[in-house]
C-alpha atoms as a PDB file:
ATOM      1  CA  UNK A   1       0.000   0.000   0.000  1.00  0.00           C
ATOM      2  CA  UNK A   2       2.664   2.221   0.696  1.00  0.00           C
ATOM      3  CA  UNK A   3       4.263   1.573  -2.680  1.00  0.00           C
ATOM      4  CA  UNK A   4       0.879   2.667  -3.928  1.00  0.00           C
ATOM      5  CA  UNK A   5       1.013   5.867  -2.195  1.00  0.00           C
ATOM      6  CA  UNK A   6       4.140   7.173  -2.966  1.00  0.00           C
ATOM      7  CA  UNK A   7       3.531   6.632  -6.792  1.00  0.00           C
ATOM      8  CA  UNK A   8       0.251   8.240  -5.994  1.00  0.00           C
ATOM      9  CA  UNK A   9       2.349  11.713  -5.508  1.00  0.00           C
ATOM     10  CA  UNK A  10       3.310  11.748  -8.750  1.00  0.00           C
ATOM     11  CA  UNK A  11       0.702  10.548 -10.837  1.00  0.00           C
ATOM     12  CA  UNK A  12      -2.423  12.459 -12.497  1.00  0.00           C
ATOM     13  CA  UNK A  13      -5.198  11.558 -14.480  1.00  0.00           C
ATOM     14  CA  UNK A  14      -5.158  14.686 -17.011  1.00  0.00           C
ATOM     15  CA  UNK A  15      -6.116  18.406 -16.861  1.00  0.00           C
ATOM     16  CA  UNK A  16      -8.569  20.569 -18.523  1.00  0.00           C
ATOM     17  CA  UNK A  17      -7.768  19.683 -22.137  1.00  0.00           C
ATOM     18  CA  UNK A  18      -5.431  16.348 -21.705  1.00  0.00           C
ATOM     19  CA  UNK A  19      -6.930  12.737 -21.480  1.00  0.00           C
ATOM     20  CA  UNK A  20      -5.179  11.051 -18.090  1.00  0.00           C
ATOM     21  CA  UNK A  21      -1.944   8.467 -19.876  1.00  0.00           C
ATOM     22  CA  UNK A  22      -2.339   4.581 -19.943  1.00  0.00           C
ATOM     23  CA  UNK A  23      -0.012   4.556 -17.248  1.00  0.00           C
ATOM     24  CA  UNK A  24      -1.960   6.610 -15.060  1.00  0.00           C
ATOM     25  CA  UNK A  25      -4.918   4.548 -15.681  1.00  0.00           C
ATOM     26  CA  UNK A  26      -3.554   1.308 -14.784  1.00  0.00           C
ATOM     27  CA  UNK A  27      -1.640   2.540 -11.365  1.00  0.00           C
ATOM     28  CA  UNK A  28      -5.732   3.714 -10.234  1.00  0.00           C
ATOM     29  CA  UNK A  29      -6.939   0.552 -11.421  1.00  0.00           C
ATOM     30  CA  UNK A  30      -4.424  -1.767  -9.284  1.00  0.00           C
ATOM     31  CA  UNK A  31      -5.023   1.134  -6.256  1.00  0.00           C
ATOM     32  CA  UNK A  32      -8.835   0.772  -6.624  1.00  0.00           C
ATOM     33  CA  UNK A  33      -8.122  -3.060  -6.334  1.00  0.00           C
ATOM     34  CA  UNK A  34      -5.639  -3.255  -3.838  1.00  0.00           C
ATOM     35  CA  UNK A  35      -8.260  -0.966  -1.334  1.00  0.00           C
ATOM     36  CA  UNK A  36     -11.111  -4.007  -2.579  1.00  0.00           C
ATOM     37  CA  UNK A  37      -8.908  -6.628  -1.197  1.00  0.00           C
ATOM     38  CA  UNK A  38      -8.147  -4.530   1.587  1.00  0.00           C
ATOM     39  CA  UNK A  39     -11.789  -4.270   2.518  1.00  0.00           C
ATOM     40  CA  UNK A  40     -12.361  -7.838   1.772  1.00  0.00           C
ATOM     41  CA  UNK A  41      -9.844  -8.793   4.459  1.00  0.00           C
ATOM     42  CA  UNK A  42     -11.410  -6.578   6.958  1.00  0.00           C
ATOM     43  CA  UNK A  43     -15.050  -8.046   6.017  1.00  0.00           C
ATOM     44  CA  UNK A  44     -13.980 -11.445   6.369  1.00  0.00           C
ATOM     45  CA  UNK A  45     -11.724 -11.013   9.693  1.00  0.00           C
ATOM     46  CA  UNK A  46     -14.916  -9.616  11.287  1.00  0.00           C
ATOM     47  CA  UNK A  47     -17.183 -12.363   9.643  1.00  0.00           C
ATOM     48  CA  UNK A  48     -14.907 -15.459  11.008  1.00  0.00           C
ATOM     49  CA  UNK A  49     -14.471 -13.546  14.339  1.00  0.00           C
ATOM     50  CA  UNK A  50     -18.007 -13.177  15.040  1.00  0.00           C
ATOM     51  CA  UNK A  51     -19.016 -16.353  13.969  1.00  0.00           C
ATOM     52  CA  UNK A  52     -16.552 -18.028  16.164  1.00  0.00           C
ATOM     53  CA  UNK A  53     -17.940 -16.515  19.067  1.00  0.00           C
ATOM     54  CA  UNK A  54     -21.256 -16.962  18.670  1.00  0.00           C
ATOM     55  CA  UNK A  55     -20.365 -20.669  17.974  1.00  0.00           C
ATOM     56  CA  UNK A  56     -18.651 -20.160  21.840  1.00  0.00           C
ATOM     57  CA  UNK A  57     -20.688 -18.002  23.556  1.00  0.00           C
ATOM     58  CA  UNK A  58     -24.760 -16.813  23.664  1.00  0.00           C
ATOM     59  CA  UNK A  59     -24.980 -14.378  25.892  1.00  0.00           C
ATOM     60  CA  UNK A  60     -22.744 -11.229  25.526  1.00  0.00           C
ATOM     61  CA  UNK A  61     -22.353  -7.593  27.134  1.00  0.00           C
ATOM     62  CA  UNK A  62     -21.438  -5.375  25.257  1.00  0.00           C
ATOM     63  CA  UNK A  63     -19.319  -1.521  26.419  1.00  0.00           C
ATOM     64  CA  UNK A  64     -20.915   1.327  24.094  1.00  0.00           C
ATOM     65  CA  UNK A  65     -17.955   3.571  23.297  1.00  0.00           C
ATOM     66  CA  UNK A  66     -17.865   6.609  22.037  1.00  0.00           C
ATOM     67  CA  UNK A  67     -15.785   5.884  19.122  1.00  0.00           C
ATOM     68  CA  UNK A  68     -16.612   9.784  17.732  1.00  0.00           C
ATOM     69  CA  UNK A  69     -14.777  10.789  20.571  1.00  0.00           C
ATOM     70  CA  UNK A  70     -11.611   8.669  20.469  1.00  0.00           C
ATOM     71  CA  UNK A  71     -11.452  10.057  16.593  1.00  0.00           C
ATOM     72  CA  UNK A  72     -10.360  13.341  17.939  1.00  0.00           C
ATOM     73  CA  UNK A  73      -7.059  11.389  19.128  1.00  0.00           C
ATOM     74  CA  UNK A  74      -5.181  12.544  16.344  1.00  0.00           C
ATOM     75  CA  UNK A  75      -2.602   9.847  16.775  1.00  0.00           C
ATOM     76  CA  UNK A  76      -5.031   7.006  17.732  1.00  0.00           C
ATOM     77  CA  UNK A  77      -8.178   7.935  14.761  1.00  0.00           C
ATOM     78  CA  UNK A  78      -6.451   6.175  11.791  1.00  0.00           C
ATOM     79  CA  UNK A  79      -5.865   3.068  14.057  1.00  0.00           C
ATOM     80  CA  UNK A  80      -9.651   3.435  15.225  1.00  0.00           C
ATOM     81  CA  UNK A  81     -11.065   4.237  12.449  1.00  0.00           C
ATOM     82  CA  UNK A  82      -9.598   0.553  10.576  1.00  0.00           C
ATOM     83  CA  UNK A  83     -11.210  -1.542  12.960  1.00  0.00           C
ATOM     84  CA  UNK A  84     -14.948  -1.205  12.224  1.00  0.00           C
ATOM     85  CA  UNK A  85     -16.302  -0.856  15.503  1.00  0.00           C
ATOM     86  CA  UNK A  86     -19.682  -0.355  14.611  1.00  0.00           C
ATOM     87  CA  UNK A  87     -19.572  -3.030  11.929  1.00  0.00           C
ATOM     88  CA  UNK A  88     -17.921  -5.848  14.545  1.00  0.00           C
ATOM     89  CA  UNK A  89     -20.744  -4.990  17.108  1.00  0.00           C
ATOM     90  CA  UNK A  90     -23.615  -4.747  14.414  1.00  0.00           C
ATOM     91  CA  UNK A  91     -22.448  -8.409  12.941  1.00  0.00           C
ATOM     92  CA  UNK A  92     -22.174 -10.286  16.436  1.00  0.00           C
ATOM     93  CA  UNK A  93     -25.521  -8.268  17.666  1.00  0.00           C
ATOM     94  CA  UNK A  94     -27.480  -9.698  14.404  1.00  0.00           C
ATOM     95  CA  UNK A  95     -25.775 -13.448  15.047  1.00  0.00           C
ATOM     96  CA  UNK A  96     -26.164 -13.633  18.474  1.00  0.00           C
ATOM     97  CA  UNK A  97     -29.582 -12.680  18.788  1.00  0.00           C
ATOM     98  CA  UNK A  98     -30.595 -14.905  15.774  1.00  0.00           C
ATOM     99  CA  UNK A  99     -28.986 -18.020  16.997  1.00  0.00           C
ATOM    100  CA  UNK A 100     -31.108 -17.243  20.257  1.00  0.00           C
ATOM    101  CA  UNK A 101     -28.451 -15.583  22.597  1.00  0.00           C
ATOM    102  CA  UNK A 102     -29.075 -12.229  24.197  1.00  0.00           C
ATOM    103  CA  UNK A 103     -26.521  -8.768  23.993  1.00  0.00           C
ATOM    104  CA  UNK A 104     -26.353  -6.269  26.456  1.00  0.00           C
ATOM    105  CA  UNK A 105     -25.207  -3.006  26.217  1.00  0.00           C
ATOM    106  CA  UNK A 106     -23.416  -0.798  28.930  1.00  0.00           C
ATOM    107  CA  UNK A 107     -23.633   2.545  28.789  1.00  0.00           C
ATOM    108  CA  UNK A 108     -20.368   4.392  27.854  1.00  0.00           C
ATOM    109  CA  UNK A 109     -20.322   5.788  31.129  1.00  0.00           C
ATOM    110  CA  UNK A 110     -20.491   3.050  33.195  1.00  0.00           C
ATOM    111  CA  UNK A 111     -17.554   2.867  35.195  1.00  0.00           C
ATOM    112  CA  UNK A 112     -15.640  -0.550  34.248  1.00  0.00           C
ATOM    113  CA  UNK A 113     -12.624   0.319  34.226  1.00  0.00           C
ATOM    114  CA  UNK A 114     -12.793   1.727  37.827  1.00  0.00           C
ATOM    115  CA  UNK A 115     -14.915  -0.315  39.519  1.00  0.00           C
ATOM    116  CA  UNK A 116     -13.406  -3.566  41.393  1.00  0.00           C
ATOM    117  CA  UNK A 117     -14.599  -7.089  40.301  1.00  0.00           C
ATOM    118  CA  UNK A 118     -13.960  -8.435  43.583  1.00  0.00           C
ATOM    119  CA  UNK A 119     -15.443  -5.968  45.750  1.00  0.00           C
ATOM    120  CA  UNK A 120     -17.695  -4.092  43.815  1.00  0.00           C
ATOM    121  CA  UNK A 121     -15.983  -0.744  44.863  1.00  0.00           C
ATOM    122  CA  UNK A 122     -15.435   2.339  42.277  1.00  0.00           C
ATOM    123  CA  UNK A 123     -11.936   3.846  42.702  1.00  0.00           C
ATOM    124  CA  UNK A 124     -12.510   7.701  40.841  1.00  0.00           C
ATOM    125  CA  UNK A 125      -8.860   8.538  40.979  1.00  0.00           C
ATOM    126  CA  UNK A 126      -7.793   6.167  38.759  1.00  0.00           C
ATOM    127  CA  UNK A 127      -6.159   7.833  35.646  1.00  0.00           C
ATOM    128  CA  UNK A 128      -5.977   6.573  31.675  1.00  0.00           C
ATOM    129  CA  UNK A 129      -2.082   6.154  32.243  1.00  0.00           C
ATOM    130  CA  UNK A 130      -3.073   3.737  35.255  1.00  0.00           C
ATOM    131  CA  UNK A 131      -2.464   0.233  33.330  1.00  0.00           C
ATOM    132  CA  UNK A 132      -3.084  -1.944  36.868  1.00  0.00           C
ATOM    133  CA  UNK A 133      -5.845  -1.659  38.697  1.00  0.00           C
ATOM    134  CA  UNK A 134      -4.876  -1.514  42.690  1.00  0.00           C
ATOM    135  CA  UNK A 135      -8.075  -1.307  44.876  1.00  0.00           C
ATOM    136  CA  UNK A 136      -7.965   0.693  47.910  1.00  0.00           C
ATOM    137  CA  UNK A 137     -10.862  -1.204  49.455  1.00  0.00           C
ATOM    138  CA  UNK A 138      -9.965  -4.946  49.691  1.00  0.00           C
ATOM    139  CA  UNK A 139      -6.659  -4.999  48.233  1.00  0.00           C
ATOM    140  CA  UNK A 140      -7.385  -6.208  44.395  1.00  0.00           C
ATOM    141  CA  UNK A 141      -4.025  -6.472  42.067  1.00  0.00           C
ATOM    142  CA  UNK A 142      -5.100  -7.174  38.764  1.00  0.00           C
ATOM    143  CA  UNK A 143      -4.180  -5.970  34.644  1.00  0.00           C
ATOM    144  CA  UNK A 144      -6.895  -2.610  34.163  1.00  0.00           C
ATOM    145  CA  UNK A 145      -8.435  -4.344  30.705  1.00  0.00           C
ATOM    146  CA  UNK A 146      -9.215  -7.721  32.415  1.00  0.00           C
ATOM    147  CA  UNK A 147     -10.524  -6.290  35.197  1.00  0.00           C
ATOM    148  CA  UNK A 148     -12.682  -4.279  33.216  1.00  0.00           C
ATOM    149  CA  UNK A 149     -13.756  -7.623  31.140  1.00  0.00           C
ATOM    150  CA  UNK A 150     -14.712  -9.436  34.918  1.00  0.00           C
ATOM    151  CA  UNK A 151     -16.617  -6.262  35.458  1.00  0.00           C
ATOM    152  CA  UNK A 152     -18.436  -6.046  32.277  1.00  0.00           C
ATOM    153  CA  UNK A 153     -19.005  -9.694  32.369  1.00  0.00           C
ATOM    154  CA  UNK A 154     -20.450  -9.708  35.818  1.00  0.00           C
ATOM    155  CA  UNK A 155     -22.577  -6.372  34.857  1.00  0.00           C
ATOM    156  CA  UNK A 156     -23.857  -8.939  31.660  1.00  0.00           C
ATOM    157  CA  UNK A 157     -25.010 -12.090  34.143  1.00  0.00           C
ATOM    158  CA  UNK A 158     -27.161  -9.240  36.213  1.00  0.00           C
ATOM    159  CA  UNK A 159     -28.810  -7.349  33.529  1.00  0.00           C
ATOM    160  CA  UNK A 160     -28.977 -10.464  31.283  1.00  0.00           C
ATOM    161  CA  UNK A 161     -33.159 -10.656  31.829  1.00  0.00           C
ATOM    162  CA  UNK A 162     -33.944  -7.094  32.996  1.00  0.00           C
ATOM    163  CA  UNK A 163     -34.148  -3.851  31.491  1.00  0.00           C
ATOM    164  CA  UNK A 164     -33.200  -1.934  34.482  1.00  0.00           C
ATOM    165  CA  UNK A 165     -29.801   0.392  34.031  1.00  0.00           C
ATOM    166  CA  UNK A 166     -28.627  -1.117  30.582  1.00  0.00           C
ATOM    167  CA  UNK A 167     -30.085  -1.834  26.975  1.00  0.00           C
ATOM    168  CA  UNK A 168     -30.835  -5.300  26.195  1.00  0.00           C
ATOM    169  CA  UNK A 169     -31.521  -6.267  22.271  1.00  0.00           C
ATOM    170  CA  UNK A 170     -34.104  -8.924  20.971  1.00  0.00           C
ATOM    171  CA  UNK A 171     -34.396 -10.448  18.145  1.00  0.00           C
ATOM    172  CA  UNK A 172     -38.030  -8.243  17.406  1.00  0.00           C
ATOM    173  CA  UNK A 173     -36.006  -5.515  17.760  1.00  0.00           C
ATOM    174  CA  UNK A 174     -33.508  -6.187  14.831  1.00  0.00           C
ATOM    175  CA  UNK A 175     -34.586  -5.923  11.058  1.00  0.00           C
ATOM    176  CA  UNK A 176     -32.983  -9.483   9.667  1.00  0.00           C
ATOM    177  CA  UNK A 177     -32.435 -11.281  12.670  1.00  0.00           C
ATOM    178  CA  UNK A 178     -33.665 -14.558  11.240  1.00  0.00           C
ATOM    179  CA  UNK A 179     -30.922 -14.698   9.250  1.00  0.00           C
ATOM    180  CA  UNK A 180     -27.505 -15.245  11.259  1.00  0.00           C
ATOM    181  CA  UNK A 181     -24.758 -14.482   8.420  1.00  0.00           C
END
């Protein structure tokens, strides 16, 4: 891709009055490809992953982030942006429900990262740069992201057949969710 770029700098496809040269044409045709196969690879990375876990798992809880917000990361939006948040959650939402599982969604500001999984107590000076999670309460050592996975999983098993504090998706609430793939 990078190759692809750099001849990119270089490279028009005609002004006003001059047709764009063979050459030209061909480099846009391999780019235009090479960003199909791209997309492809994405598509079908998210496809496999979120069949494989809904061949694991049925019931699933789900952190809403507020992906517009980490876009403004200049150094992290690029990055973001690749991944296809939206498009990983929509495809496991639409599977999961249709192979009769249930997805809940936390709200983006529910505290997971801060809140223990062994005690149940939120710690509010806990800082991004904080990468283990030490609780002041009971004493809790443990990596910030997998606590935050306990937390979200135990938040899940409670709100897994209520509506109370959290959104919960069924399949009468999705258009095409007879259809898992």
């Amino acid at each position: 891709m990078a190759k692809f770029q750099w001849r990119n700098r270089n490279k028009q496809l005609g002004t006003k009055g001059k047709p764009p040269s063979k050459n030209a044409i061909k480099y846009y045709k391999k780019l235009r490809l090479n960003h199909a196969r791209i997309a492809n690879m994405r598509r079908d990375f998210i496809e496999k992953t979120t069949t494989k876990i809904v061949g694991n798992i049925k019931h699933v809880c789900l952190e809403d982030l507020n992906v517009k917000g980490m876009m403004q990361n200049g150094k992290l939006a690029a990055s973001i942006a690749r991944q296809g948040f939206y498009e990983f959650r929509e495809r496991l939402t639409i599977k999961i429900v249709a192979s009769g599982g249930s997805v809940v969604l936390a709200s983006q500001w529910f505290p997971s990262s801060k809140t223990c999984h062994n005690c149940g107590q939120i710690n509010p000076e806990l800082k991004l740069s904080d990468r283990i999670y030490n609780c002041p309460h009971c004493g809790t050592v443990i990596d910030r992201d997998l606590n935050a996975a306990i937390v979200l999983s135990q938040y899940g098993e409670v709100n897994q057949f209520t509506r109370v504090g959290c959104t919960r998706i069924y399949a009468c609430e999705l258009e095409g969710a007879d259809s898992p793939g």
